[in-house]
Every structure is written in structure tokens, then in C-alpha cells.
N, C-alpha and C. Protein backbone atom coordinates (compact mmCIF):
# COMPACT_ATOMS: atom_id res chain seq x y z
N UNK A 1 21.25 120.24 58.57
CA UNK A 1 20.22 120.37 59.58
C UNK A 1 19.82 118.99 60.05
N UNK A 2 19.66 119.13 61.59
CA UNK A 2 19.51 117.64 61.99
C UNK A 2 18.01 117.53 62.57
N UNK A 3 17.62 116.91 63.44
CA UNK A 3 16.64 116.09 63.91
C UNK A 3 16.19 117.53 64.85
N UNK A 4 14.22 117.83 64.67
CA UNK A 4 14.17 119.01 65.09
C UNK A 4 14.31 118.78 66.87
N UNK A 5 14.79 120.12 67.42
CA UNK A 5 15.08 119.30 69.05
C UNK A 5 14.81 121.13 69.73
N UNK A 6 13.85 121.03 71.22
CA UNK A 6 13.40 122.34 71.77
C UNK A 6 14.62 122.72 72.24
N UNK A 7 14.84 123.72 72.59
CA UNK A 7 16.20 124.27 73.22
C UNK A 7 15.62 125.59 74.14
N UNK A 8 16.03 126.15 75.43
CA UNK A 8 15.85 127.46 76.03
C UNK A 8 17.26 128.12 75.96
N UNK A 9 16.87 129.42 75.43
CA UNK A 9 17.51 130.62 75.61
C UNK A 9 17.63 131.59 76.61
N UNK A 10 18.42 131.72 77.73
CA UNK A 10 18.63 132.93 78.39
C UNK A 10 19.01 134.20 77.90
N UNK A 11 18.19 135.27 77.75
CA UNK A 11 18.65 136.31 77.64
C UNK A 11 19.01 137.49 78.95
N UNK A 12 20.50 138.42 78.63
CA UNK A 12 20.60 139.19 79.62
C UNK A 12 21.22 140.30 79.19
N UNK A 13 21.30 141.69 79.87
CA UNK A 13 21.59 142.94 79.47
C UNK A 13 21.76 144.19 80.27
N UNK A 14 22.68 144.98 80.22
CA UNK A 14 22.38 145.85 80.88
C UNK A 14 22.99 147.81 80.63
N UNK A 15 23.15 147.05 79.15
CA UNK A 15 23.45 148.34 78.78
C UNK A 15 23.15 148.30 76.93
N UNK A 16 22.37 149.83 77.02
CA UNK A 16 21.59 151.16 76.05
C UNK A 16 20.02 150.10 76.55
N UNK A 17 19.60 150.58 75.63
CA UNK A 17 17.54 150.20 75.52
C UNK A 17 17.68 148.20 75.26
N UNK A 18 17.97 148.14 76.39
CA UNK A 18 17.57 146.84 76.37
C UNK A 18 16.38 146.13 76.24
N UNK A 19 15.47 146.24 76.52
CA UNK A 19 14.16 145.69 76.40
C UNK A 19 14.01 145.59 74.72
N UNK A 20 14.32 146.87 74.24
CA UNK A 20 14.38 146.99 72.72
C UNK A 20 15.26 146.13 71.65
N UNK A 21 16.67 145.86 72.85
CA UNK A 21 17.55 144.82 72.40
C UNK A 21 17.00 143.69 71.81
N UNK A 22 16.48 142.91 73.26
CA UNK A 22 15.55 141.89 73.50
C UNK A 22 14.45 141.55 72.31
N UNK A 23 13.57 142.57 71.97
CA UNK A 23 12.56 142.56 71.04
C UNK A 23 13.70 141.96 70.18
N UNK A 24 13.81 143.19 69.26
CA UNK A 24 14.73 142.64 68.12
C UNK A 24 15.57 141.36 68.29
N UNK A 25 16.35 141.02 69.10
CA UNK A 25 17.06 139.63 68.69
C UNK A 25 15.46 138.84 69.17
N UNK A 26 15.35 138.77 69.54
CA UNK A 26 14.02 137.41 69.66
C UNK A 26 13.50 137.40 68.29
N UNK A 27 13.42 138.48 67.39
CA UNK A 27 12.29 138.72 66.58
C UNK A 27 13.31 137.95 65.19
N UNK A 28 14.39 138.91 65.66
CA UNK A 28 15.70 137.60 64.71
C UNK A 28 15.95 136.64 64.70
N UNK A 29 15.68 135.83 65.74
CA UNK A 29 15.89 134.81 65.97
C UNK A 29 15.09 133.53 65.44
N UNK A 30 13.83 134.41 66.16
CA UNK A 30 12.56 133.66 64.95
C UNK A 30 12.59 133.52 63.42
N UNK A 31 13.08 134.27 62.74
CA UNK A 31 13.10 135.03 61.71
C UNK A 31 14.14 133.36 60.74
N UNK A 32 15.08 133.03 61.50
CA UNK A 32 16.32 132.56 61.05
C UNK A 32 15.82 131.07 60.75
N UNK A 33 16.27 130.81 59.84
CA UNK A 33 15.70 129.35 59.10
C UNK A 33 16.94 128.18 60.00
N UNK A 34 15.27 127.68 60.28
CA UNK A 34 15.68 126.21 61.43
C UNK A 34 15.45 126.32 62.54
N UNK A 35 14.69 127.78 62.89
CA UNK A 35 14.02 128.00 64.17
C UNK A 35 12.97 128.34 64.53
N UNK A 36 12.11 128.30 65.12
CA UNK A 36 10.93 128.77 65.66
C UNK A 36 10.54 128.87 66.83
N UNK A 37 9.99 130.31 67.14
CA UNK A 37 9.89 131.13 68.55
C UNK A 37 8.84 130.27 68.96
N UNK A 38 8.44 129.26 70.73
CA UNK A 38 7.19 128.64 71.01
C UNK A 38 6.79 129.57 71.86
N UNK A 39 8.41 130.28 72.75
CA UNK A 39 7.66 130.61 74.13
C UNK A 39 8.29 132.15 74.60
N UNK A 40 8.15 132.70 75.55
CA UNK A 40 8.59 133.72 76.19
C UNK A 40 8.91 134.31 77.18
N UNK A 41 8.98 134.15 78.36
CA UNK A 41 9.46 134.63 79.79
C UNK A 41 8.49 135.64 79.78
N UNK A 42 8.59 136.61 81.05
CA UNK A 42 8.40 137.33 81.45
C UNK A 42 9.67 138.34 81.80
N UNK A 43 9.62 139.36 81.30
CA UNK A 43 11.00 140.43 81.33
C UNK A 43 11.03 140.64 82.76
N UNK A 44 12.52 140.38 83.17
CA UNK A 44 13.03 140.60 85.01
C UNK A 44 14.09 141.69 85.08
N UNK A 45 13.57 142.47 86.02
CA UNK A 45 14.85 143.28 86.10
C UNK A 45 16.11 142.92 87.64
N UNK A 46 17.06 142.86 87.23
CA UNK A 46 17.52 142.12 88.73
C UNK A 46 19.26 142.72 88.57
N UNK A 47 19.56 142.86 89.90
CA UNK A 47 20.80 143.27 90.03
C UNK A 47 21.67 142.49 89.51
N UNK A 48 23.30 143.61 89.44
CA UNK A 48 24.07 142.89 88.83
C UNK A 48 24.58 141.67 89.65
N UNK A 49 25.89 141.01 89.18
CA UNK A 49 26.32 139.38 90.02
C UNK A 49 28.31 140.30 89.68
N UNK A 50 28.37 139.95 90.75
CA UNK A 50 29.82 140.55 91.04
C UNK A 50 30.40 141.93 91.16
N UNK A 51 29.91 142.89 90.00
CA UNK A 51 30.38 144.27 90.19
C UNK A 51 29.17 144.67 90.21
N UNK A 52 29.29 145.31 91.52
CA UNK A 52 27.38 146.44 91.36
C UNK A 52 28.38 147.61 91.38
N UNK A 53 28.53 147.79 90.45
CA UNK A 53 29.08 149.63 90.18
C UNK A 53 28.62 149.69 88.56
N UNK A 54 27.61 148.51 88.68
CA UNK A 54 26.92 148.96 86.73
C UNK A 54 25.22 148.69 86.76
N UNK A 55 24.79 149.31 85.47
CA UNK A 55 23.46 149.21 86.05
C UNK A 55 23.01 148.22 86.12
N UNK A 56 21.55 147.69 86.37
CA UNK A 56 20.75 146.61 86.87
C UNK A 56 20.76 145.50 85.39
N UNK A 57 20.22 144.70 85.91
CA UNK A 57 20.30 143.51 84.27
C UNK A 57 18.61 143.42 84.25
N UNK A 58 18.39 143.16 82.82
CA UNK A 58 16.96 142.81 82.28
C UNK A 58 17.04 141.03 81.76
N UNK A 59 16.91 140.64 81.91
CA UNK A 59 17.09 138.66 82.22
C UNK A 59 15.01 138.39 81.32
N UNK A 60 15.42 137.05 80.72
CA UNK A 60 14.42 136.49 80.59
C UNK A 60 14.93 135.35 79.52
N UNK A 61 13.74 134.51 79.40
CA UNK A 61 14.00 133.13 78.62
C UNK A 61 12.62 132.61 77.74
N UNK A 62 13.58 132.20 76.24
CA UNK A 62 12.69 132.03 75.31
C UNK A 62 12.97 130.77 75.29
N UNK A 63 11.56 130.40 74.67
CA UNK A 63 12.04 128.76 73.78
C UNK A 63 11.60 128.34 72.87
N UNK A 64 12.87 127.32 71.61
CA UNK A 64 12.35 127.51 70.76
C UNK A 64 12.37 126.21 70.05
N UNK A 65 11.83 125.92 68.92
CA UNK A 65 12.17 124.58 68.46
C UNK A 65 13.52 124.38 67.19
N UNK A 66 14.15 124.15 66.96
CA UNK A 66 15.11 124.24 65.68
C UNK A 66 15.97 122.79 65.21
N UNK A 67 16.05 123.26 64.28
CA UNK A 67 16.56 122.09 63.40
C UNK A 67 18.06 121.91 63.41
N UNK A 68 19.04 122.97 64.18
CA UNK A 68 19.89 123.47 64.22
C UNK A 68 20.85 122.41 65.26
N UNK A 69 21.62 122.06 65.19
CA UNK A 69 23.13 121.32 66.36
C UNK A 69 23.22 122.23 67.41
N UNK A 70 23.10 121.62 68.70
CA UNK A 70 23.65 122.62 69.73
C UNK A 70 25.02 123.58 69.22
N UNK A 71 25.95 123.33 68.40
CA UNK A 71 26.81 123.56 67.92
C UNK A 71 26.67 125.16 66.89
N UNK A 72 26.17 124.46 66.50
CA UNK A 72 25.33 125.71 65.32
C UNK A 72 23.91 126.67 65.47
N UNK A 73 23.65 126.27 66.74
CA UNK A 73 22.65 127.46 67.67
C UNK A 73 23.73 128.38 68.37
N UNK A 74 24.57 127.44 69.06
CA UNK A 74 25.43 128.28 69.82
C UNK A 74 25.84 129.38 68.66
N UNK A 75 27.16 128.64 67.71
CA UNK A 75 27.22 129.83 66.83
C UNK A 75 26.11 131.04 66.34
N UNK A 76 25.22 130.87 66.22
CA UNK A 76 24.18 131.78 65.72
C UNK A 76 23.71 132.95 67.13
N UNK A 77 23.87 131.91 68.19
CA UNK A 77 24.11 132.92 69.21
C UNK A 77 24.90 134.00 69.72
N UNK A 78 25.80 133.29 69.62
CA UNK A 78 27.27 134.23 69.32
C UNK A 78 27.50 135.42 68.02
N UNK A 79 27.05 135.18 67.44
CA UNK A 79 26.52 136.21 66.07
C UNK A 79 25.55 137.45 65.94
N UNK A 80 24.61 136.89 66.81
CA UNK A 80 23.48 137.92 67.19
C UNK A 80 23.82 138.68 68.19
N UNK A 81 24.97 137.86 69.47
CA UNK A 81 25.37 139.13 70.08
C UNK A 81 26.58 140.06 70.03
N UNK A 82 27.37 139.11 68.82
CA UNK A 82 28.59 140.29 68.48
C UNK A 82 27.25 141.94 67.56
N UNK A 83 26.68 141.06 66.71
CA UNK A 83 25.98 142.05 65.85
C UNK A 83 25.46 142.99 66.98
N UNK A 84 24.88 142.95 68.15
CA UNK A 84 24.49 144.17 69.32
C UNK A 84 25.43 144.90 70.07
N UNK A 85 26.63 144.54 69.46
CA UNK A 85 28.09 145.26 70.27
C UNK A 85 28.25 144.24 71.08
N UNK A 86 28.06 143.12 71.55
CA UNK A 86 28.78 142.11 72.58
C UNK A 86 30.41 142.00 72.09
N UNK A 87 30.91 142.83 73.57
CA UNK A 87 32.56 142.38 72.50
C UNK A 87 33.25 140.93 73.77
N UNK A 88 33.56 139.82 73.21
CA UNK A 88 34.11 138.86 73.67
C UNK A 88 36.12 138.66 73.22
N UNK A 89 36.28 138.35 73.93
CA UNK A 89 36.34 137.89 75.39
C UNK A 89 36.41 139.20 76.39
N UNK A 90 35.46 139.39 77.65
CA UNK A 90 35.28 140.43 78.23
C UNK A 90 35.65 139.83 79.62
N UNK A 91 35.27 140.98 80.38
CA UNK A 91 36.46 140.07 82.30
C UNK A 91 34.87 139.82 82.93
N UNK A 92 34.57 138.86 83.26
CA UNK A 92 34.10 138.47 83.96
C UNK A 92 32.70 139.69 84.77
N UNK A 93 31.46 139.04 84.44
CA UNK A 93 30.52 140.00 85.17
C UNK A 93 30.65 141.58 84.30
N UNK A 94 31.00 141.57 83.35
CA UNK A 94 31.13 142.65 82.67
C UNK A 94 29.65 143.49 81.83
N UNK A 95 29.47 144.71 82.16
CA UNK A 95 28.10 145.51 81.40
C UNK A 95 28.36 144.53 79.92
N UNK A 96 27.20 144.32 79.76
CA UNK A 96 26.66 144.57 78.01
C UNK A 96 25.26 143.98 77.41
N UNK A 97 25.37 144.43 76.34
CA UNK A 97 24.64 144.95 75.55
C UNK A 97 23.23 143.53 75.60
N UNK A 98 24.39 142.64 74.78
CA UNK A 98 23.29 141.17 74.86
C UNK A 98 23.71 140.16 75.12
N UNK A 99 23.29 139.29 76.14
CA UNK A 99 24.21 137.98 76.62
C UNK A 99 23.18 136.53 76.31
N UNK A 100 23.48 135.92 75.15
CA UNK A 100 22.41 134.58 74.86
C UNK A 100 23.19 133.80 75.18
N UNK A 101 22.55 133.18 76.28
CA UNK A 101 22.86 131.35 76.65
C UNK A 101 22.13 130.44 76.52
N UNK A 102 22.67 129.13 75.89
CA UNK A 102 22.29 127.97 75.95
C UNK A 102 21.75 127.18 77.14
N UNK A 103 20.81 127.18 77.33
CA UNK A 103 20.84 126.93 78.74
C UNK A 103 20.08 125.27 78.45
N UNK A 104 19.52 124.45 77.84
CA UNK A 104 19.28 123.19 77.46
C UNK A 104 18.80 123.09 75.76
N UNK A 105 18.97 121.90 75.14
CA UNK A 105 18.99 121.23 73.90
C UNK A 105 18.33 120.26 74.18
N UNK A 106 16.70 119.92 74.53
CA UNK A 106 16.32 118.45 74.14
C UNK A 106 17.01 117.40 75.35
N UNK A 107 17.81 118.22 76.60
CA UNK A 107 17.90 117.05 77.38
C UNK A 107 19.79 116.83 76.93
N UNK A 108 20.33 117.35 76.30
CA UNK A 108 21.25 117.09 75.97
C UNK A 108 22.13 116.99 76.82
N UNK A 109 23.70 115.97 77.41
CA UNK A 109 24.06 116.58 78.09
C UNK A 109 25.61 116.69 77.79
N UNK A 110 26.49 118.06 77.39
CA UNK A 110 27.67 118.20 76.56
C UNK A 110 28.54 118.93 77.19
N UNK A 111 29.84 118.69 77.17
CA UNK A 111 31.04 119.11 78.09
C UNK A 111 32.29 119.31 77.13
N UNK A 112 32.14 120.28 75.98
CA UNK A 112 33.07 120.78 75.38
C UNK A 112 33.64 122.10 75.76
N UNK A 113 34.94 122.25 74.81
CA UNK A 113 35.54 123.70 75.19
C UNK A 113 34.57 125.32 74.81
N UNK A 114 33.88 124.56 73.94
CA UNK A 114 33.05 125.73 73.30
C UNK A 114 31.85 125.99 74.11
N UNK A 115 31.11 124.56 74.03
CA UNK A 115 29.82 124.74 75.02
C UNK A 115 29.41 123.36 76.43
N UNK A 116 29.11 124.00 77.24
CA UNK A 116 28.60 123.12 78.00
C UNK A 116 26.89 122.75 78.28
N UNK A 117 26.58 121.79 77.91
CA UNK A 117 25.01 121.32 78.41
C UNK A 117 24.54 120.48 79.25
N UNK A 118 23.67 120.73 80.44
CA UNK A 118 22.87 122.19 80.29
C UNK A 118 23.81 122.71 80.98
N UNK A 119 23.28 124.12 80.68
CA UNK A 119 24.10 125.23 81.41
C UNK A 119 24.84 125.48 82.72
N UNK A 120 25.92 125.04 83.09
CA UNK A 120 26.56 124.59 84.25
C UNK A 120 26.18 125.31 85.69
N UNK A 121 25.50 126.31 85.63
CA UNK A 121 24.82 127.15 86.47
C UNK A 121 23.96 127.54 86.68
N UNK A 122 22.96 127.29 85.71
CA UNK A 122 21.98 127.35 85.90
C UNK A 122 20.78 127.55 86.76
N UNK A 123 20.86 126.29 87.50
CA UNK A 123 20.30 125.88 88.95
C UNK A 123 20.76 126.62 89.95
N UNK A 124 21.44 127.58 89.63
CA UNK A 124 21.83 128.58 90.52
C UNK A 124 21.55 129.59 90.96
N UNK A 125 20.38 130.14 89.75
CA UNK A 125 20.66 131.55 89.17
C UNK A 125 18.96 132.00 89.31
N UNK A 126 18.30 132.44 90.59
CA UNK A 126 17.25 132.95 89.95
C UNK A 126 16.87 134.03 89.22
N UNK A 127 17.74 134.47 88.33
CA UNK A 127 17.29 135.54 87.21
C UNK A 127 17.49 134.27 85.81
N UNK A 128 17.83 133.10 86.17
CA UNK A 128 17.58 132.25 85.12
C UNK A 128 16.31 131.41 85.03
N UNK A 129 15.74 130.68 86.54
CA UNK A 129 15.31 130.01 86.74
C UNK A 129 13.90 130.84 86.81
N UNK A 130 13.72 132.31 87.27
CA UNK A 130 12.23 132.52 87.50
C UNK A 130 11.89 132.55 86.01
N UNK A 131 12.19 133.32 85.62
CA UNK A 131 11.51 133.05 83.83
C UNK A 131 11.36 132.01 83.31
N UNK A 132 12.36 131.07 83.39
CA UNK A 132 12.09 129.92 83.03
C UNK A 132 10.50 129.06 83.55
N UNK A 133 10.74 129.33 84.78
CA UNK A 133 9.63 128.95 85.37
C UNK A 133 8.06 129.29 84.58
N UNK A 134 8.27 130.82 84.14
CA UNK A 134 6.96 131.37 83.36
C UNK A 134 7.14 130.04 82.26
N UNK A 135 7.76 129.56 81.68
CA UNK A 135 7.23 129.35 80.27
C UNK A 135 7.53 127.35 80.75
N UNK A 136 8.39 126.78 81.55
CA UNK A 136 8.58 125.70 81.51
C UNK A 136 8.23 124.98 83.19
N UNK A 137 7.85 124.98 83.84
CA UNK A 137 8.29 125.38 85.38
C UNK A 137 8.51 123.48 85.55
N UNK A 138 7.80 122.98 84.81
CA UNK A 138 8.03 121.13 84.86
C UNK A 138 9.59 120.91 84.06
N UNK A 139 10.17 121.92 83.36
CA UNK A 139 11.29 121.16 82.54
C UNK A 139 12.03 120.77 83.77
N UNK A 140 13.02 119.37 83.49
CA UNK A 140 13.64 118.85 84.59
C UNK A 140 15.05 118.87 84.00
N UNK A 141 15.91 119.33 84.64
CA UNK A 141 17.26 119.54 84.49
C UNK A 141 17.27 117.91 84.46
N UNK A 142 18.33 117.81 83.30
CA UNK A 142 18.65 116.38 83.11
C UNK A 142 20.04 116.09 83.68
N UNK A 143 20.65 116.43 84.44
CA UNK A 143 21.80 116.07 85.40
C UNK A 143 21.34 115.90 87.04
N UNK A 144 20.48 116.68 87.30
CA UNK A 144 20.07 117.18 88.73
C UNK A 144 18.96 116.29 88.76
N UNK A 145 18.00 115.85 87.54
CA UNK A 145 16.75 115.70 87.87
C UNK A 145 15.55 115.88 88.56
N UNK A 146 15.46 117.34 88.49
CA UNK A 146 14.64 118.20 89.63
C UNK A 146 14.20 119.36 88.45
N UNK A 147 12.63 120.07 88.99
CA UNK A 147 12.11 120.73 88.16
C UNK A 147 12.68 121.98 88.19
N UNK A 148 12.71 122.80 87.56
CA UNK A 148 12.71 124.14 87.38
C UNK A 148 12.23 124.75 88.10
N UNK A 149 10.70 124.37 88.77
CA UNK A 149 10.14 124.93 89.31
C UNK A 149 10.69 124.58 90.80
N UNK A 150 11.16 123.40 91.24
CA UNK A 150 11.90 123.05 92.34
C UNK A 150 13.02 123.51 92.69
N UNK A 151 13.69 123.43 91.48
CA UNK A 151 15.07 124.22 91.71
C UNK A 151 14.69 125.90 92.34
N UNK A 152 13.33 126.46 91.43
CA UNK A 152 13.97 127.96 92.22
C UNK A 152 13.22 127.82 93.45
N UNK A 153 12.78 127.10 93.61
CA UNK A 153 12.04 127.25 95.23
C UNK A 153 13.19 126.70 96.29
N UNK A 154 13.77 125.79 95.80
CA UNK A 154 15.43 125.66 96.62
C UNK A 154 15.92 126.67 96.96
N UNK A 155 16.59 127.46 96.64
CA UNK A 155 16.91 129.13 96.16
C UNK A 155 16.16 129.70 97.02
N UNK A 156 15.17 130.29 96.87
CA UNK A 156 14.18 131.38 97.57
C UNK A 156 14.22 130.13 98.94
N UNK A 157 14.15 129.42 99.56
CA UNK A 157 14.20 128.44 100.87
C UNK A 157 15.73 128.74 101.28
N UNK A 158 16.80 129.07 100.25
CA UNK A 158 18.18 129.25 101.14
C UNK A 158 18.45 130.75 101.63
N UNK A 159 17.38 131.09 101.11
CA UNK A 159 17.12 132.53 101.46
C UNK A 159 17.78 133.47 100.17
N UNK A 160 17.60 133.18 98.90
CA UNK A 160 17.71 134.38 98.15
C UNK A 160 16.51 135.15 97.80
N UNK A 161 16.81 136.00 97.40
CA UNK A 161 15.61 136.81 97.03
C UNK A 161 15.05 136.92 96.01
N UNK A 162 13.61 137.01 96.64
CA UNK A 162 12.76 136.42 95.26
C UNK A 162 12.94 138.36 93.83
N UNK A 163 12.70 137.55 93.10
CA UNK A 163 12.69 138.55 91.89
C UNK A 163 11.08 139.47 91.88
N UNK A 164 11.59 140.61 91.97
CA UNK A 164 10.30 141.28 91.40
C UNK A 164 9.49 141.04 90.43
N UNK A 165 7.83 141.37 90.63
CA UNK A 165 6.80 140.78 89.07
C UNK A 165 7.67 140.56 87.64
N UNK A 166 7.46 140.63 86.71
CA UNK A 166 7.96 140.25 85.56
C UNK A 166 7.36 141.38 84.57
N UNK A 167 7.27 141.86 83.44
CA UNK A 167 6.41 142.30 82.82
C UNK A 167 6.64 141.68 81.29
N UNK A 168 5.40 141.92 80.53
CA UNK A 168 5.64 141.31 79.13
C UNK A 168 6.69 141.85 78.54
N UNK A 169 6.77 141.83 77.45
CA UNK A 169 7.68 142.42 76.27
C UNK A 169 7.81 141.60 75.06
């Protein structure tokens, strides 16, 4: 275990009781030695990205502090969503169950085969960026150097559409 460092989690889903998904891995997640839950999104429900012939996605973002290697979060990520039925390698835009991304480490910035930091798309994505916004809206992408909160207002200005309210969970 190394040097403790904040990290955000994207969560996404769109298939059985997701919201319920959600609970439980967050609650696991906390649970797991070298981590601790600070923050929480607001639960989004938002269409799919490539095949709309599946149902809608439930999106939101935690954050947490851990003692853990980008390396060895990732793995633990990857673990929590094989354990919910995530079956990998899947085609692209594909239904499931639970999708955790790395989406920043402390500013980190990493370009391996396994993981990339921050999240190469990020700044793209407002079913990433509005939640984020609930819990960080000043974090500044450390490649782009622009807020979170700037980035999704970029977005909603190129004309995407803004995301419906949020609700707890």
C-alpha cells in the first residue's frame, strides 16, 4: 500500500435492479481495506451511447480516498464487476450489469495497456461529467486544465442535452 491519493469512480448500468447494484458495490467498496467512501453523485438516468435497442443507463460518481495503486484499484474494480455478472471482453456499447471506471487518481496522468489516466473521455461524456459536477464541480482535468464544471457547460453550449434532475441513492 502506497501513499494515500483521492481517486473518482464512474459508475454505469443498465441491466436487472441497478440502483440496487449501485448501493451494494459502493457499500463494497467502502467496506475494502485501503479505501474510503468521501463522496457521492447524484443517480442519472440517461440514454444508451451507440445501440439504443437496450434499456436506458443509470450513471453516477463516487469518490474516494485509498491507499491503493491506480493499478490495484483498477484491479479491484474489475473484480467487483465480474462478481455482478460483468462479462469482459464484451462488443462495444454493450447492456450490463456494472461498469466502474477510473476516471482520475490524485492528478495522475497514465497511458498503459491496462489503464489510461484520466479517463480518455471523459470530457466528453455528460453522464460522466454532470455527477461529477454534484460532488467535485472545481476538480480540474489535469491534461485539459479546465474544470469539471467547465467542461460540462462546454457540452450543454455545443448543444447536448442537458441530463435530467438526479436523485439520491
Amino acid at each position: 500500500m502506497g501513499a494515500v491519493k483521492q481517486a473518482f469512480i464512474a459508475l454505469g448500468g443498465n441491466l436487472g435492479a441497478v440502483r440496487d447494484t449501485f448501493i451494494k458495490a459502493r457499500r463494497q467498496l467502502a467496506s475494502m481495506p485501503g479505501i474510503e467512501l468521501l463522496d457521492s453523485s447524484l443517480l442519472y438516468r440517461t440514454p444508451p451511447l451507440g445501440v439504443s435497442c437496450q434499456p436506458d443507463y443509470l450513471n453516477a460518481v463516487i469518490q474516494v480516498r485509498c491507499s491503493l495503486s491506480a493499478a490495484e484499484l483498477l484491479d479491484t474494480l474489475l473484480e467487483l464487476e465480474s462478481n455482478y455478472g460483468r462479462i469482459r471482453p464484451a462488443p462495444r456499447w454493450s447492456p450490463r450489469t456494472l461498469d466502474l471506471d477510473l476516471l482520475d487518481m490524485d492528478g495522475l496522468m497514465l497511458n498503459t495497456p491496462a489503464l489510461t489516466l484520466p479517463h480518455p473521455r471523459m470530457h466528453e461524456r455528460l453522464f460522466v461529467l454532470r455527477p461529477l459536477c454534484d460532488i467535485a464541480p472545481n476538480w480540474i482535468h489535469p491534461i485539459l486544465g479546465i474544470s469539471a464544471q467547465m467542461l460540462h457547460d462546454a457540452l450543454l453550449e455545443q448543444g447536448k442535452a442537458c441530463l435530467a434532475q438526479g436523485s439520491p441513492w
